[in-house]
C-alpha atoms as a PDB file:
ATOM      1  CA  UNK A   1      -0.661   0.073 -26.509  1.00  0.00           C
ATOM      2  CA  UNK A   2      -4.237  -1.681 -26.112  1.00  0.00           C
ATOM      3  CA  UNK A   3      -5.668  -4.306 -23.973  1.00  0.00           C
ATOM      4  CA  UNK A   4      -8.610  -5.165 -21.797  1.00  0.00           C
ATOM      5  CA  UNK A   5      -9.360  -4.864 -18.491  1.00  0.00           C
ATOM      6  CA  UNK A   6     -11.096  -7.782 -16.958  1.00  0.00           C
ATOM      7  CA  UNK A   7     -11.434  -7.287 -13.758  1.00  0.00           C
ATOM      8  CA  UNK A   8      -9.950  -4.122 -11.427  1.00  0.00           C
ATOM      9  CA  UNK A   9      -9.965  -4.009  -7.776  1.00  0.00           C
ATOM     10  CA  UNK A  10      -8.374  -0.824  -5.720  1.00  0.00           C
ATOM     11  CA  UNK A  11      -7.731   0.228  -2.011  1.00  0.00           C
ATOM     12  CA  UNK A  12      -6.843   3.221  -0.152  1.00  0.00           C
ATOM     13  CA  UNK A  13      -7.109   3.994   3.609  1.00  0.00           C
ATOM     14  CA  UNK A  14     -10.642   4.899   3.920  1.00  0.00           C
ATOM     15  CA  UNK A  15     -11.477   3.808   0.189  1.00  0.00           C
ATOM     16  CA  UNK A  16     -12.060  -0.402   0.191  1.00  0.00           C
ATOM     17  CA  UNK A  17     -14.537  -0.025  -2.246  1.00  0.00           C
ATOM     18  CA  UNK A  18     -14.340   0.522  -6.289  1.00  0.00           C
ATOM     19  CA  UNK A  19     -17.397   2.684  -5.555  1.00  0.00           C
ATOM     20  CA  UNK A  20     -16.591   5.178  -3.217  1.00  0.00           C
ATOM     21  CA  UNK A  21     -13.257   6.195  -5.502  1.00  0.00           C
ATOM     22  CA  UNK A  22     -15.023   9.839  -5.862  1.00  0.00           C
ATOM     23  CA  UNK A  23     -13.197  11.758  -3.228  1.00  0.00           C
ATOM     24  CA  UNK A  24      -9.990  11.231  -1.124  1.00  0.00           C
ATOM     25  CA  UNK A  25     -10.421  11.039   2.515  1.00  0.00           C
ATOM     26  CA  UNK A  26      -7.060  11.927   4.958  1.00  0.00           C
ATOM     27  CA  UNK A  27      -4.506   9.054   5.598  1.00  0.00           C
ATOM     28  CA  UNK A  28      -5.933   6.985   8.613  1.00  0.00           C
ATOM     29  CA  UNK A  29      -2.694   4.897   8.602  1.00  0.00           C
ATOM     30  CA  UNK A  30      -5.118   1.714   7.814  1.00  0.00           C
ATOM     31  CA  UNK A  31      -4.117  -1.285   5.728  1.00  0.00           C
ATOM     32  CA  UNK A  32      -6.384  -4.086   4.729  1.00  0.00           C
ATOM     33  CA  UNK A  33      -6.480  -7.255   6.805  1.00  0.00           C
ATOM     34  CA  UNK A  34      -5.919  -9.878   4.286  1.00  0.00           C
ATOM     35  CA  UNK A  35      -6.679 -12.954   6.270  1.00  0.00           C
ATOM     36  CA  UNK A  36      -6.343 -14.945   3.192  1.00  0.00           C
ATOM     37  CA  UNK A  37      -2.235 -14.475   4.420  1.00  0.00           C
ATOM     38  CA  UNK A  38      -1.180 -17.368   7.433  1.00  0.00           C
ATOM     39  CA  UNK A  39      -1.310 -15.138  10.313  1.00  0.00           C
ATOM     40  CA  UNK A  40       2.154 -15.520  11.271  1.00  0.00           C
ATOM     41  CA  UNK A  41       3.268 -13.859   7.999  1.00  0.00           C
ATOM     42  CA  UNK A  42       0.220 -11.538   8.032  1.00  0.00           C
ATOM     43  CA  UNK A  43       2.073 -10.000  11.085  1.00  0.00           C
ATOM     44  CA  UNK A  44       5.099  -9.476   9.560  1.00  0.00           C
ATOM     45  CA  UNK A  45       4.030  -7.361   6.746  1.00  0.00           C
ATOM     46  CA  UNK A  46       4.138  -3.928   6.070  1.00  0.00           C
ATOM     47  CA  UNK A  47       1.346  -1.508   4.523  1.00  0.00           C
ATOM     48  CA  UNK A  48       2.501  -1.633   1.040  1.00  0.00           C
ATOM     49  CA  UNK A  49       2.376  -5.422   0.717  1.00  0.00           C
ATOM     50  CA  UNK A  50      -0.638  -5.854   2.284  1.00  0.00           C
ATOM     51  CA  UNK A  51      -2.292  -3.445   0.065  1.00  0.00           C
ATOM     52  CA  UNK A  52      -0.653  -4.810  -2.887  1.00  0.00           C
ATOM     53  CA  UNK A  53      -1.833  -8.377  -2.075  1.00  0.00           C
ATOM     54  CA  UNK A  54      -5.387  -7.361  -1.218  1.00  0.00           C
ATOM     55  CA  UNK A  55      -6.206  -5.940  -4.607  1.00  0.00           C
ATOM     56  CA  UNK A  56      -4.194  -9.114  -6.065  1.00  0.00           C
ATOM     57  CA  UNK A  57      -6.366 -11.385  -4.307  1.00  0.00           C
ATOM     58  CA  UNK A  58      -9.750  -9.243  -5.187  1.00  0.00           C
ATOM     59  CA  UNK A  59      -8.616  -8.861  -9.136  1.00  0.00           C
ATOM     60  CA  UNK A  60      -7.281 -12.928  -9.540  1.00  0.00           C
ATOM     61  CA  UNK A  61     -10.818 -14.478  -8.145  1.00  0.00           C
ATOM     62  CA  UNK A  62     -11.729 -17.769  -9.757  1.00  0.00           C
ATOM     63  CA  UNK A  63      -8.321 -17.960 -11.504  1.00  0.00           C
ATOM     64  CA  UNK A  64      -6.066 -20.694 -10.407  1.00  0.00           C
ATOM     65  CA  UNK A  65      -2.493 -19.692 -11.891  1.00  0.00           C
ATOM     66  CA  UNK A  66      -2.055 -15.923 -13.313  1.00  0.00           C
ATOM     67  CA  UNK A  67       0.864 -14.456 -14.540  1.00  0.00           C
ATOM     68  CA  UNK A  68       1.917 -11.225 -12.427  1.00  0.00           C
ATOM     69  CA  UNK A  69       3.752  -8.439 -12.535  1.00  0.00           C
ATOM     70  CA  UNK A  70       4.050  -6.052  -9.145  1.00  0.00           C
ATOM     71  CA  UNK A  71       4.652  -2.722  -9.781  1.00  0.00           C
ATOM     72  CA  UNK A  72       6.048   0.161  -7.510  1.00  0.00           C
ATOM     73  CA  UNK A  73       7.862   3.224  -7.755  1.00  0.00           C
ATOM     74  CA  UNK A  74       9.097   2.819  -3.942  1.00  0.00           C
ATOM     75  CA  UNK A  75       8.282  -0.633  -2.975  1.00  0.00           C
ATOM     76  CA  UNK A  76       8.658  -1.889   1.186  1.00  0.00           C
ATOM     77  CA  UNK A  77      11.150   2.311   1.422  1.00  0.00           C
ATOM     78  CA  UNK A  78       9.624   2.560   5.559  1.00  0.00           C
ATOM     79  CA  UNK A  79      11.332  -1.258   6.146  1.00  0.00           C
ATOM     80  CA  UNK A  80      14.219  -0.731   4.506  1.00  0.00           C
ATOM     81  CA  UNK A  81      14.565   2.785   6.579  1.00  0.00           C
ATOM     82  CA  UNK A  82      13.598   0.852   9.823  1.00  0.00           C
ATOM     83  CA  UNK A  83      16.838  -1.429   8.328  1.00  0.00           C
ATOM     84  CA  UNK A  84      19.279   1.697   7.999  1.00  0.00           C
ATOM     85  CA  UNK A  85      18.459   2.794  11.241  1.00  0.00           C
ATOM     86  CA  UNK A  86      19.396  -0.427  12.412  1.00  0.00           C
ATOM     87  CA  UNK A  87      22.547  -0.454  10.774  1.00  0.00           C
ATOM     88  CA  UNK A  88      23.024   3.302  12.262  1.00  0.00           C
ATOM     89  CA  UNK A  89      23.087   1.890  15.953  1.00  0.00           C
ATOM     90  CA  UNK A  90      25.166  -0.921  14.808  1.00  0.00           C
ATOM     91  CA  UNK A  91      22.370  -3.105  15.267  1.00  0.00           C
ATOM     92  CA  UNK A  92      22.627  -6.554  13.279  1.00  0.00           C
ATOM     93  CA  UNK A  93      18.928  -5.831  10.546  1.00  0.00           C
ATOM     94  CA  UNK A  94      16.253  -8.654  10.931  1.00  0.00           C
ATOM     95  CA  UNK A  95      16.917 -11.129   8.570  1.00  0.00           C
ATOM     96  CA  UNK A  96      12.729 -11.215   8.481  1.00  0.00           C
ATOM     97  CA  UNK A  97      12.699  -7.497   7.826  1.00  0.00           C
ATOM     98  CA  UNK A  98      15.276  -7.778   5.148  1.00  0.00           C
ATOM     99  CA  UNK A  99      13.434 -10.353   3.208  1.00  0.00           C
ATOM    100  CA  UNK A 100      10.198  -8.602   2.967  1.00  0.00           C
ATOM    101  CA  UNK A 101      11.994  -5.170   2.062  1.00  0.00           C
ATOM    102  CA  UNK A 102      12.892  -6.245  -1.264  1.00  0.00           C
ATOM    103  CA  UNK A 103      11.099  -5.292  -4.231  1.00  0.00           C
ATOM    104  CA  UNK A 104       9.618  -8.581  -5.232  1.00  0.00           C
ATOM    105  CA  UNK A 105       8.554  -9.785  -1.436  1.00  0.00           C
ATOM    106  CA  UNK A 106       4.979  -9.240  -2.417  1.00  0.00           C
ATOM    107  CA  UNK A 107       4.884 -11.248  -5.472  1.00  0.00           C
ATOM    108  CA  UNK A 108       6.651 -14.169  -4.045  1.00  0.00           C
ATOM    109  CA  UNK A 109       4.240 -14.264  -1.064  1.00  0.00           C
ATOM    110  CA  UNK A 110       1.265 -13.998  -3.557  1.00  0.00           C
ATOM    111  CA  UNK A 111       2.710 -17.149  -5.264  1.00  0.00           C
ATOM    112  CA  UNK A 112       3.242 -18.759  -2.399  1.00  0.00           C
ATOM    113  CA  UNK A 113      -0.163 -18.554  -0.580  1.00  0.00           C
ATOM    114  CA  UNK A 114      -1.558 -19.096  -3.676  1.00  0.00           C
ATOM    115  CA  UNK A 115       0.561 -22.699  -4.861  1.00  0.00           C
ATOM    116  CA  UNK A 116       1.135 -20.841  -8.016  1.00  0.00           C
ATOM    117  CA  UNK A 117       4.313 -21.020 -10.247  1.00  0.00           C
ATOM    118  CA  UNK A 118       3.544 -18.686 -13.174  1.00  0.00           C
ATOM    119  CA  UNK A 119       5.746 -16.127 -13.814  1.00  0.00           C
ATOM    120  CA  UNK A 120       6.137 -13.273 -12.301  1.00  0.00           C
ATOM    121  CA  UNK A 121       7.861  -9.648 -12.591  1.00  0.00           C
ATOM    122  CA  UNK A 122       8.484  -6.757 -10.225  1.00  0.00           C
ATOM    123  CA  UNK A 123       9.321  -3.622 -11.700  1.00  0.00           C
ATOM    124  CA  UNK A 124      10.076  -0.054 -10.898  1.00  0.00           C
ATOM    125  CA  UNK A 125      10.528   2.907 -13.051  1.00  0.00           C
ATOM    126  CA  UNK A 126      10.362   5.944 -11.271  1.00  0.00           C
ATOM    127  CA  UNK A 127       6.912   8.109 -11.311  1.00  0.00           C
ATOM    128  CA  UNK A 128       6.325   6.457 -14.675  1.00  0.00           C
ATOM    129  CA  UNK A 129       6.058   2.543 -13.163  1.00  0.00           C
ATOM    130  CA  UNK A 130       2.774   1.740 -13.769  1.00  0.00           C
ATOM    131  CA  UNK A 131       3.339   3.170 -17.671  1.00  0.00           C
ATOM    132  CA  UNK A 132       6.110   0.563 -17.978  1.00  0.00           C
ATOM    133  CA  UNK A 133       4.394  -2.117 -16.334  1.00  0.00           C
ATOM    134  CA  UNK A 134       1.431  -1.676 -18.382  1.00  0.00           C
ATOM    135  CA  UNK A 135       3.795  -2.067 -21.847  1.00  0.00           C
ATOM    136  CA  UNK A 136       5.647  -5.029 -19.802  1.00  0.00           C
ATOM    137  CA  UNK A 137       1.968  -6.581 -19.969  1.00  0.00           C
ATOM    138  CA  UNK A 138       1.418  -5.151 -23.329  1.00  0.00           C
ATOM    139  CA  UNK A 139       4.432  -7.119 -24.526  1.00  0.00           C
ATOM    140  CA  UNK A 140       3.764 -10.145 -22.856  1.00  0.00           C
ATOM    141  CA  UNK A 141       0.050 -10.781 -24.159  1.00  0.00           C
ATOM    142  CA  UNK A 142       1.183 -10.198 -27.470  1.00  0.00           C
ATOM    143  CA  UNK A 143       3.637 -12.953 -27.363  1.00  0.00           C
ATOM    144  CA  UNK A 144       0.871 -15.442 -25.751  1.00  0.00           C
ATOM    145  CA  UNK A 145      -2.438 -13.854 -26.242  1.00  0.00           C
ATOM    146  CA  UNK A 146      -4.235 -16.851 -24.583  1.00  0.00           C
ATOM    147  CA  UNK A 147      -3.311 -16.215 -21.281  1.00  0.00           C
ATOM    148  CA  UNK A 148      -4.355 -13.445 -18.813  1.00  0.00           C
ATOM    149  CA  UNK A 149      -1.817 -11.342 -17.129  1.00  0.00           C
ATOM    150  CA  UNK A 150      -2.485  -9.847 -13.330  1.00  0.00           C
ATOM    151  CA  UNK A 151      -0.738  -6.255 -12.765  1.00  0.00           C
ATOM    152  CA  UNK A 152      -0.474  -4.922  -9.406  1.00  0.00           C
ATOM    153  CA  UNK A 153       0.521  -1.208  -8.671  1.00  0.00           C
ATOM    154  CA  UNK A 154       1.066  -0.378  -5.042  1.00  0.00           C
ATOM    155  CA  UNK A 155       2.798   2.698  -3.842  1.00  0.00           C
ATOM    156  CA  UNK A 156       2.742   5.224  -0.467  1.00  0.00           C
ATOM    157  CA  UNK A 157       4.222   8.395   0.748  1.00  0.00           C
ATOM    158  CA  UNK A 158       8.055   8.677   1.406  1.00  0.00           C
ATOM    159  CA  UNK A 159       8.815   8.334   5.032  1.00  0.00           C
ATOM    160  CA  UNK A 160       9.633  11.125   6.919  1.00  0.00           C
ATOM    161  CA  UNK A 161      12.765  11.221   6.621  1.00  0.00           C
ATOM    162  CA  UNK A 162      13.761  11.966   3.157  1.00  0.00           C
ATOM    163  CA  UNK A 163      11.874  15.565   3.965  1.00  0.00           C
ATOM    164  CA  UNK A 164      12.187  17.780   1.067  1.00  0.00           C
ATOM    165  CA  UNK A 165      12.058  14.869  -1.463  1.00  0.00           C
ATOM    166  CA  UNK A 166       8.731  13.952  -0.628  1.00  0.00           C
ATOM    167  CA  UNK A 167       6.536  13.964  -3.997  1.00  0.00           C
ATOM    168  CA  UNK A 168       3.157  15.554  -4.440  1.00  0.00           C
ATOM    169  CA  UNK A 169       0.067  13.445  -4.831  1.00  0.00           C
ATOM    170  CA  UNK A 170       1.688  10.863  -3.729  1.00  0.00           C
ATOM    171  CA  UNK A 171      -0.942   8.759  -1.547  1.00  0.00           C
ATOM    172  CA  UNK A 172      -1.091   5.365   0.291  1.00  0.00           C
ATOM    173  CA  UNK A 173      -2.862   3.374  -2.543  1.00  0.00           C
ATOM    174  CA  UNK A 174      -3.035   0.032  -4.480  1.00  0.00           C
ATOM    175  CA  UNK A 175      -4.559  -0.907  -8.079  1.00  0.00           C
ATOM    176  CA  UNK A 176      -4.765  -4.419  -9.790  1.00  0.00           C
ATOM    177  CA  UNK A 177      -6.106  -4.760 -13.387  1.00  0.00           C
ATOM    178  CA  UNK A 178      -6.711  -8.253 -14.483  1.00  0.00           C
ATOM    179  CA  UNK A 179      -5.545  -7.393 -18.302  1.00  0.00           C
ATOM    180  CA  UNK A 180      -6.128  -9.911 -21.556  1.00  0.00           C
ATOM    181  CA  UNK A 181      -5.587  -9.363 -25.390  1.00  0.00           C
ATOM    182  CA  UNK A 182      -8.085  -6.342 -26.512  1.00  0.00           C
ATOM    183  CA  UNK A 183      -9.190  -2.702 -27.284  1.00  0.00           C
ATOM    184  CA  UNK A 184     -10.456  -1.683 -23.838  1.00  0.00           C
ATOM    185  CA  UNK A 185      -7.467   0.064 -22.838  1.00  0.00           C
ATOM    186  CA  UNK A 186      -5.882   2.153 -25.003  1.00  0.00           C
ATOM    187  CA  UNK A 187      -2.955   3.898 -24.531  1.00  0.00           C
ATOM    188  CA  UNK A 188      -0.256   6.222 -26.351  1.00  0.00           C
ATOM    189  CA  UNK A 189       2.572   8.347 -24.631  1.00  0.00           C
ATOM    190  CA  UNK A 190       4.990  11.036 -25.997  1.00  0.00           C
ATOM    191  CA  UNK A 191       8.026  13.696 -24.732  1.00  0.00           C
ATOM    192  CA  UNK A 192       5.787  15.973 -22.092  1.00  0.00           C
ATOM    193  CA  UNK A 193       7.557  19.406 -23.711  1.00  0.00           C
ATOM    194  CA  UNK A 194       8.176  20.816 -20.381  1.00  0.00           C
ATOM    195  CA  UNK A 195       4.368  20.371 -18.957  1.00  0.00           C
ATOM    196  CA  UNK A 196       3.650  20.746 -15.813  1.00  0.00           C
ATOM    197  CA  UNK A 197       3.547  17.078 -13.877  1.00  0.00           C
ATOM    198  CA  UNK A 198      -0.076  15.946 -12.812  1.00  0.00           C
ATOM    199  CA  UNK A 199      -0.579  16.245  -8.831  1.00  0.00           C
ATOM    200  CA  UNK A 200      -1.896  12.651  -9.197  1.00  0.00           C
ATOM    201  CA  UNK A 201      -0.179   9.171 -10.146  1.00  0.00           C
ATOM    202  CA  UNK A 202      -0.898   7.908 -13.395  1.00  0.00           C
ATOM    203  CA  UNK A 203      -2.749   5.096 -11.350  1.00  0.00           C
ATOM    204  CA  UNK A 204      -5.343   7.452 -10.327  1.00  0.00           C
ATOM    205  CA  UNK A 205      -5.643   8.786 -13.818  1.00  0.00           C
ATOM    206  CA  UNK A 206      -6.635   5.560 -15.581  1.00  0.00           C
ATOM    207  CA  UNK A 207      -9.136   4.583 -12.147  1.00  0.00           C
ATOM    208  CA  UNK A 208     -11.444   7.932 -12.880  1.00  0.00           C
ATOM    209  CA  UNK A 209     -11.653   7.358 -16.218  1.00  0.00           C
ATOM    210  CA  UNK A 210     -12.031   3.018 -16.038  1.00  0.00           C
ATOM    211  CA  UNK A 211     -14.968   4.185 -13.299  1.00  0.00           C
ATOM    212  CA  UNK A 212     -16.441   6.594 -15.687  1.00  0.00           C
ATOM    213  CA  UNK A 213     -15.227  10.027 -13.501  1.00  0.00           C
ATOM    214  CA  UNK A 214     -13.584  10.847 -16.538  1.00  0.00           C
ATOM    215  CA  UNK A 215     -13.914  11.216 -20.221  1.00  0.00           C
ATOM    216  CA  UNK A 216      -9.883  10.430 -20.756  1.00  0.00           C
ATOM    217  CA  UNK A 217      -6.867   9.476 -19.437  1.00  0.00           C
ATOM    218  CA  UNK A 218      -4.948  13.024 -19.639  1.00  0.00           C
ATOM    219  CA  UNK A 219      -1.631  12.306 -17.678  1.00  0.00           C
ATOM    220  CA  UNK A 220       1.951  14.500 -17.417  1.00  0.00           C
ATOM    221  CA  UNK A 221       5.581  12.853 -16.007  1.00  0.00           C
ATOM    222  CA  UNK A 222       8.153  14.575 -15.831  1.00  0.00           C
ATOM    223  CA  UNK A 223       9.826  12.684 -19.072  1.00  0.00           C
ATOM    224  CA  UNK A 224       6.479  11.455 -20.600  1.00  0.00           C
ATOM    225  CA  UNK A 225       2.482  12.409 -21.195  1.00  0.00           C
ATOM    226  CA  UNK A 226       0.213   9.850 -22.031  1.00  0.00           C
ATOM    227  CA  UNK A 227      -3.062  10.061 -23.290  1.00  0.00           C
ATOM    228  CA  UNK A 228      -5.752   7.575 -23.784  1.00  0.00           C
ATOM    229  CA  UNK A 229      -9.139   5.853 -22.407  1.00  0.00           C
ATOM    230  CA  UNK A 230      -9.919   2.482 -20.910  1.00  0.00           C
ATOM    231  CA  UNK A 231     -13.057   0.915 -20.366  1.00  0.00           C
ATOM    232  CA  UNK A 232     -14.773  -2.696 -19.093  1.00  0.00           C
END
């Protein structure tokens, strides 16, 4: 799988900055304040979409209409607890709450502020989203290599009460990669033979090595390892 990476933008609580992605401060609980989003809405949403729309705002500067794809292995999970509870105490769910719990809420409010009908994809895939998404894009700009294609990967911890589920690594975090036809990014993946699974998302792997921490991209799922390099 190969590509480019024209532009990449990223955000973590403590990390708004492509620069200061050398260590990983504790979870303040933070979340960008995207003022770009009608304040009305911008109330309404939850971390993970406003995370997810920050670096999709950073990453799609000076393009008018982008094709998108919004990535994540959980998506809105603390709403759509806040919802069960609800349900629970026999409590009719907010219709407002419900809407912005499902898995594409972020990409249709990034259209929307945005006036821009392009196409658009949410995905999840388990702990290997991002891989999919990535050969989603892969697919895509091989069928229309003229275009551009904007993927956004957003993802955060489980809430607290799925306990003993809750996955290592797993941080508060959100990457966009502004991806075109090219050899920048090159990936390949195959069966991970019973390796041990990285204590970091795949995200995190290609960010180090796209900022130069690393000389690879050395990554292990559970089902799949991939292996490659990416560069500007």
């Amino acid at each position: 799988m190969h590509m480019n990476i024209s532009a990449c933008a990223a955000w973590a609580p403590g990390l708004g900055d492509l620069t200061a992605w050398r260590s990983w401060p504790p979870d303040d609980g933070s979340a960008p304040e995207i003022r770009f989003v009608n304040a009305l809405l911008r109330r309404r949403l939850g971390r993970l979409s406003r995370m997810a729309l920050h670096v999709a705002n950073e990453a799609a500067t000076g393009w008018a209409s982008l094709s998108t794809i919004f990535a994540s292995r959980h998506g809105e999970l603390s709403r759509t607890v806040g919802i069960l509870h609800a349900l629970a105490a026999n409590e009719a769910p907010s219709p407002t709450a419900f809407s912005l719990s499902v898995h594409n809420s972020a990409a249709g409010i990034f259209s929307i502020f945005r006036a821009d009908r392009a196409p658009s994809t949410a995905l999840a895939a388990g702990e290997e989203t991002l891989l999919w998404a990535l050969a989603e894009a892969a697919i895509r700009l091989a069928s229309d290599p003229d275009t551009a294609i904007l993927l956004v990967y957003a993802d955060e911890p489980l809430p607290g009460e799925y306990g003993s589920s809750a996955i290592p690594g797993d941080l508060a975090h959100a990457v966009a990669f502004l991806l075109a036809p090219g050899e920048g990014l090159s990936l390949e993946w195959v069966a991970s033979s019973g390796l041990r699974p990285s204590q970091e998302p795949l995200s995190m792997a290609i960010l180090a090595n796209f900022l130069g921490h690393r000389e690879r991209i050395e990554w292990h799922g559970e089902r799949l390892s991939v292996h490659g390099f990416c560069h500007a």
